[in-house]
Protein backbone atom coordinates (compact mmCIF):
# COMPACT_ATOMS: atom_id res chain seq x y z
CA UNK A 1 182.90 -80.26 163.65
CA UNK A 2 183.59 -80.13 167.29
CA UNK A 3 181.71 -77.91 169.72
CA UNK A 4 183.35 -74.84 171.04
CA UNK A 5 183.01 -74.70 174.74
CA UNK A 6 183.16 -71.48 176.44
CA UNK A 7 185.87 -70.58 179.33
CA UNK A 8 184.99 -68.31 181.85
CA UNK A 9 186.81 -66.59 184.91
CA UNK A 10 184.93 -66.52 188.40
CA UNK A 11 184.87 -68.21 191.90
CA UNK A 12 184.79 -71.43 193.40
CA UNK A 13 183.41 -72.90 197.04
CA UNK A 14 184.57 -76.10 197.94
CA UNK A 15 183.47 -77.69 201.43
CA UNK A 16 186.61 -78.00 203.82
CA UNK A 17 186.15 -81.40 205.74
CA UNK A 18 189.47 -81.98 207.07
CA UNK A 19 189.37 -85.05 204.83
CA UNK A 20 192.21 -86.05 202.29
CA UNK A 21 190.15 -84.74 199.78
CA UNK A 22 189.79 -81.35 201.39
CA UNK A 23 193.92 -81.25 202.30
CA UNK A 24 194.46 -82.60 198.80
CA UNK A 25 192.35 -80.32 196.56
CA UNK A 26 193.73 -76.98 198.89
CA UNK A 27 197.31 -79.10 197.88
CA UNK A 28 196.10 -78.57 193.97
CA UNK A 29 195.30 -75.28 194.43
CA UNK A 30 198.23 -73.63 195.95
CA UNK A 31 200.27 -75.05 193.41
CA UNK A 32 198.01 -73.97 190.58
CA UNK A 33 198.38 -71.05 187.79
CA UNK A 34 194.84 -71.50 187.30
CA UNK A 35 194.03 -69.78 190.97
CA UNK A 36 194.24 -66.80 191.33
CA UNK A 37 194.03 -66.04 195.13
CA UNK A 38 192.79 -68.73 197.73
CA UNK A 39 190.71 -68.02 201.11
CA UNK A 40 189.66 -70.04 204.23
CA UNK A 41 186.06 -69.03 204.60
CA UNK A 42 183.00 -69.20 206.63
CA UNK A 43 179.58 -70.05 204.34
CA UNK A 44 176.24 -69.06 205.64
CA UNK A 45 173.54 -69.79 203.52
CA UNK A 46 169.92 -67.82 203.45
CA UNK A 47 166.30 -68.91 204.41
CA UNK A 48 165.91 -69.92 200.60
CA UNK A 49 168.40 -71.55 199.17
CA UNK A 50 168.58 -73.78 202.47
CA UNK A 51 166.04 -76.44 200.82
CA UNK A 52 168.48 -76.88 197.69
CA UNK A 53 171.55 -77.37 199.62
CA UNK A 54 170.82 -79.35 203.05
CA UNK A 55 174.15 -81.20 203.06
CA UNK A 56 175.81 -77.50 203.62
CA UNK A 57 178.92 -77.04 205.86
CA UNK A 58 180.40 -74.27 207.66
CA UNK A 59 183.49 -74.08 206.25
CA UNK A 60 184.76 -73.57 202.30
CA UNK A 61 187.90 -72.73 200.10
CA UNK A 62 186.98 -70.12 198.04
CA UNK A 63 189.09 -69.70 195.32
CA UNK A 64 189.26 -66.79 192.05
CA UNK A 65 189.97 -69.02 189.01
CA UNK A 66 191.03 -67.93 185.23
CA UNK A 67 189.77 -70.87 183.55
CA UNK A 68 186.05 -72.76 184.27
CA UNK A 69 187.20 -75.52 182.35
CA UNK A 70 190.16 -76.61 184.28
CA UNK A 71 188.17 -76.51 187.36
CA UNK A 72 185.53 -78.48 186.07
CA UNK A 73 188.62 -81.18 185.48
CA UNK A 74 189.65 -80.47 189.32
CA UNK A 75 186.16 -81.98 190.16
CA UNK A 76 186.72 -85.39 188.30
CA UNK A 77 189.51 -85.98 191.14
CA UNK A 78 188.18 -84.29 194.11
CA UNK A 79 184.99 -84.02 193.73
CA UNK A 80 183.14 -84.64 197.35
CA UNK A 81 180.06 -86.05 199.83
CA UNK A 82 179.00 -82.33 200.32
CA UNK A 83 178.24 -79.27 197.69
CA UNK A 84 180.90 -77.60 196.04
CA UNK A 85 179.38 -74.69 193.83
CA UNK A 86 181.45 -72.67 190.86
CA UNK A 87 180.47 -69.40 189.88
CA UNK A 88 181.16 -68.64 186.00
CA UNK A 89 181.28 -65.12 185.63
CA UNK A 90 179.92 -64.30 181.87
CA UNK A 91 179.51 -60.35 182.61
CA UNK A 92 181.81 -58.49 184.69
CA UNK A 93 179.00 -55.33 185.84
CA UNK A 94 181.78 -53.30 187.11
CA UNK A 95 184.80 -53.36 189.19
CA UNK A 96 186.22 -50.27 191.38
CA UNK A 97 189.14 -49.42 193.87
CA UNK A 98 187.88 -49.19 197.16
CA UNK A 99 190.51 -49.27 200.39
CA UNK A 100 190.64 -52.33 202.32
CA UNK A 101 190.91 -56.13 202.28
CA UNK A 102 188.56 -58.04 200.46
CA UNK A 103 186.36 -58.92 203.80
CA UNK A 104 183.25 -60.93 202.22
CA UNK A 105 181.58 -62.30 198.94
CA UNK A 106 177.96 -62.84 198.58
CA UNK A 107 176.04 -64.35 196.21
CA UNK A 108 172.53 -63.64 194.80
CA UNK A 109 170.43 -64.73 192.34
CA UNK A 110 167.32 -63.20 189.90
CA UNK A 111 164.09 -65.35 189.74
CA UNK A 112 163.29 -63.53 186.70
CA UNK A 113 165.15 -65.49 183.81
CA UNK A 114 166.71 -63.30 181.11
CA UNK A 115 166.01 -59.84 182.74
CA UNK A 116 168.75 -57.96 181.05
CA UNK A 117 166.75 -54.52 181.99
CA UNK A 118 166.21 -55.44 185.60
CA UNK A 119 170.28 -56.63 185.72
CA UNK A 120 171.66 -53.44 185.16
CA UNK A 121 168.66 -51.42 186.77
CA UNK A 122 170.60 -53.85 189.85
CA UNK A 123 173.92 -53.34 188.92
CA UNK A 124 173.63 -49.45 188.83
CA UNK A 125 172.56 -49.57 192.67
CA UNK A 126 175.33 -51.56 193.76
CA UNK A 127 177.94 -49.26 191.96
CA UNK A 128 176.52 -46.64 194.35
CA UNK A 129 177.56 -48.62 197.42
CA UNK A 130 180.66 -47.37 198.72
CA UNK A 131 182.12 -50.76 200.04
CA UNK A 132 181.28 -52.98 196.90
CA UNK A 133 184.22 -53.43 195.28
CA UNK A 134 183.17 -55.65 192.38
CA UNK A 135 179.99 -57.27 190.85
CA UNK A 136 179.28 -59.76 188.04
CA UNK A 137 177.01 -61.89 186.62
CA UNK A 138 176.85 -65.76 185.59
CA UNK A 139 176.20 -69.18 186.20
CA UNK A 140 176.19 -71.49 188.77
CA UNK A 141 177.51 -75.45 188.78
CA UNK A 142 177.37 -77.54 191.58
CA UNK A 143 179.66 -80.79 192.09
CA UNK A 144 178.40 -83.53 194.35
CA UNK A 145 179.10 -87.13 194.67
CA UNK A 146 175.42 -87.40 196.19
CA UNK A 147 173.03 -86.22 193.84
CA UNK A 148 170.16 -83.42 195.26
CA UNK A 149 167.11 -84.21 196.65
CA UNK A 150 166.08 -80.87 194.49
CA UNK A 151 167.21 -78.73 191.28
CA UNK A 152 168.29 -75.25 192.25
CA UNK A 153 165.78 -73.81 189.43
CA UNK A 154 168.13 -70.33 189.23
CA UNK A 155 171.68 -71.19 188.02
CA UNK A 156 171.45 -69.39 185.21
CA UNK A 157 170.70 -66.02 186.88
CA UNK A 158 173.70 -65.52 189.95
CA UNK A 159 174.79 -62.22 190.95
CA UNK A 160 178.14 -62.34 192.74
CA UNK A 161 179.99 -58.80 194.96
CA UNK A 162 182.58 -58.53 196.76
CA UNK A 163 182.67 -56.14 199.64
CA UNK A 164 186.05 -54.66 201.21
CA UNK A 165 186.00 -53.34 204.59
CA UNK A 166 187.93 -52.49 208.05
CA UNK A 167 184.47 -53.43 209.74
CA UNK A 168 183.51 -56.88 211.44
CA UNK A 169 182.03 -60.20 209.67
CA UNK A 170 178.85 -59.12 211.71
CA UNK A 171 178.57 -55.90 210.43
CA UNK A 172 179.37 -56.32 206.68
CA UNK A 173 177.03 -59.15 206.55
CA UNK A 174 174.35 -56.63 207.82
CA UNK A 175 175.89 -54.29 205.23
CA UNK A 176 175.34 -57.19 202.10
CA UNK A 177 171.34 -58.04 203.88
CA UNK A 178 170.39 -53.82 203.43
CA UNK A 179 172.03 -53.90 200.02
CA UNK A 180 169.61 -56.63 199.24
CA UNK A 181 166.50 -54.77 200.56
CA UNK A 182 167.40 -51.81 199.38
CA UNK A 183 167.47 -53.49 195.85
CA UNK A 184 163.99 -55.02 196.54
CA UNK A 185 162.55 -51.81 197.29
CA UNK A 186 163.24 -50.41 194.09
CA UNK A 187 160.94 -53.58 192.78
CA UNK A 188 163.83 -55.54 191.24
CA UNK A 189 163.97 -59.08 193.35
CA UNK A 190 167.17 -60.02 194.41
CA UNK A 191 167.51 -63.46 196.53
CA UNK A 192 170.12 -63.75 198.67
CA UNK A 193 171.80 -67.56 198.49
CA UNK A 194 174.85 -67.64 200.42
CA UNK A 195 177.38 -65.47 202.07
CA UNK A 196 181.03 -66.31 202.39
CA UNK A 197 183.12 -64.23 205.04
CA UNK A 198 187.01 -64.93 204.71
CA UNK A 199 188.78 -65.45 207.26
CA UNK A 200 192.30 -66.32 205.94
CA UNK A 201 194.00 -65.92 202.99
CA UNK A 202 195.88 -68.69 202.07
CA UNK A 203 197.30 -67.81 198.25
C-alpha cells in the first residue's frame, strides 16, 4: 500500500541571482496555476538564524502556492547554489480584512517543539494587532544544491504573518520586531528568522 503524502498551501522564497535559473524559475511561475500571487522581495534575516543560512542573499521571489508537492517538483529543475526555503502551512491561526497592500511577511519560529498551548496563547496576541492581516503555522523545507554547514533544529515549529500597511519598509519592520517582544513578554518565545519586505508584485 502506498503512502499518502500530505499537500499543503503556503509560501515560497527563492534567491533571485539574475542567473538563468532565477529568470527561468520566475518564467515557471508566472505561467503557473499552482501560484497564487508572485512578489520581488527584499530578505533580511535575524541575529539567529544567520548561522543556519550564511549563503543568504538580498533578494527573493516570494511566491503563495496551492500545492507543496508541485513545488517540491519545481526544485528538481531549479533548484540553486543559495537557500531557497518553503513554508507549508498545516494550520491557518486566522486570517482578517485589514485595508492596504500586503507590505511585508515575516517569519518566526517556536523553540519549544509541540507547544500547542503556547501556539495559540501566540496566535491570540497577534489577532489583536491591527495591521496583521494573516497568521499560520507549519513547516519549513529548504532546497540547496550545497548542503549546510548546520541543521536548522526548528522546521517543524514556523510561524508565518503577513502585515498590510500604507507605512514604510522601515517602519513595518519595526512594527513585526515589537510584535515579537511584545510576544516574549508575555513568556511565550518567539524567534524571529527572516523578514521579507515586497517590493513589487509581479503576478
Amino acid at each position: 500500500m502506498s503512502e499518502l503524502k500530505l499537500s499543503y498551501s503556503g509560501y515560497v522564497c527563492a534567491p533571485y541571482l539574475h542567473s538563468h535559473e532565477s529568470i527561468s524559475l520566475k518564467e515557471s511561475w508566472m505561467k503557473s496555476k499552482n501560484i497564487e500571487s508572485l512578489f520581488f522581495v527584499t530578505g533580511t534575516f535575524s541575529t539567529e538564524s544567520k548561522p543556519y543560512f550564511e549563503d543568504a542573499t538580498n533578494h527573493y521571489l516570494l511566491a503563495k502556492f496551492k500545492d507543496s508537492e508541485k513545488i517540491s517538483k519545481d526544485f528538481l529543475t531549479h533548484n540553486q547554489e543559495k537557500t531557497s526555503f518553503e513554508f507549508d502551512i498545516q494550520d491557518e491561526l486566522f486570517q482578517k480584512f485589514i485595508t492596504g497592500e500586503t507590505k511585508f511577511v515575516s517569519v518566526y519560529y517556536m523553540e519549544e517543539p509541540d507547544d500547542s498551548e503556547g501556539l495559540y496563547e501566540i496566535a491570540d496576541l497577534l489577532l489583536k494587532r491591527n495591521l496583521i492581516g494573516k497568521a499560520g503555522f507549519g513547516m519549513m523545507r529548504t532546497y540547496c544544491l550545497n548542503a549546510p554547514k548546520f541543521s536548522f533544529p526548528y522546521s517543524e515549529n514556523i510561524i508565518i504573518i503577513e502585515v498590510n500597511s500604507e507605512k514604510s519598509h522601515q517602519s513595518v519592520k519595526k512594527y513585526c520586531d515589537q510584535t515579537r517582544r511584545d510576544v516574549n513578554r508575555k513568556g511565550l518565545k518567539m524567534t524571529g528568522l527572516m523578514s521579507l519586505s515586497i517590493l513589487e508584485q509581479l503576478k
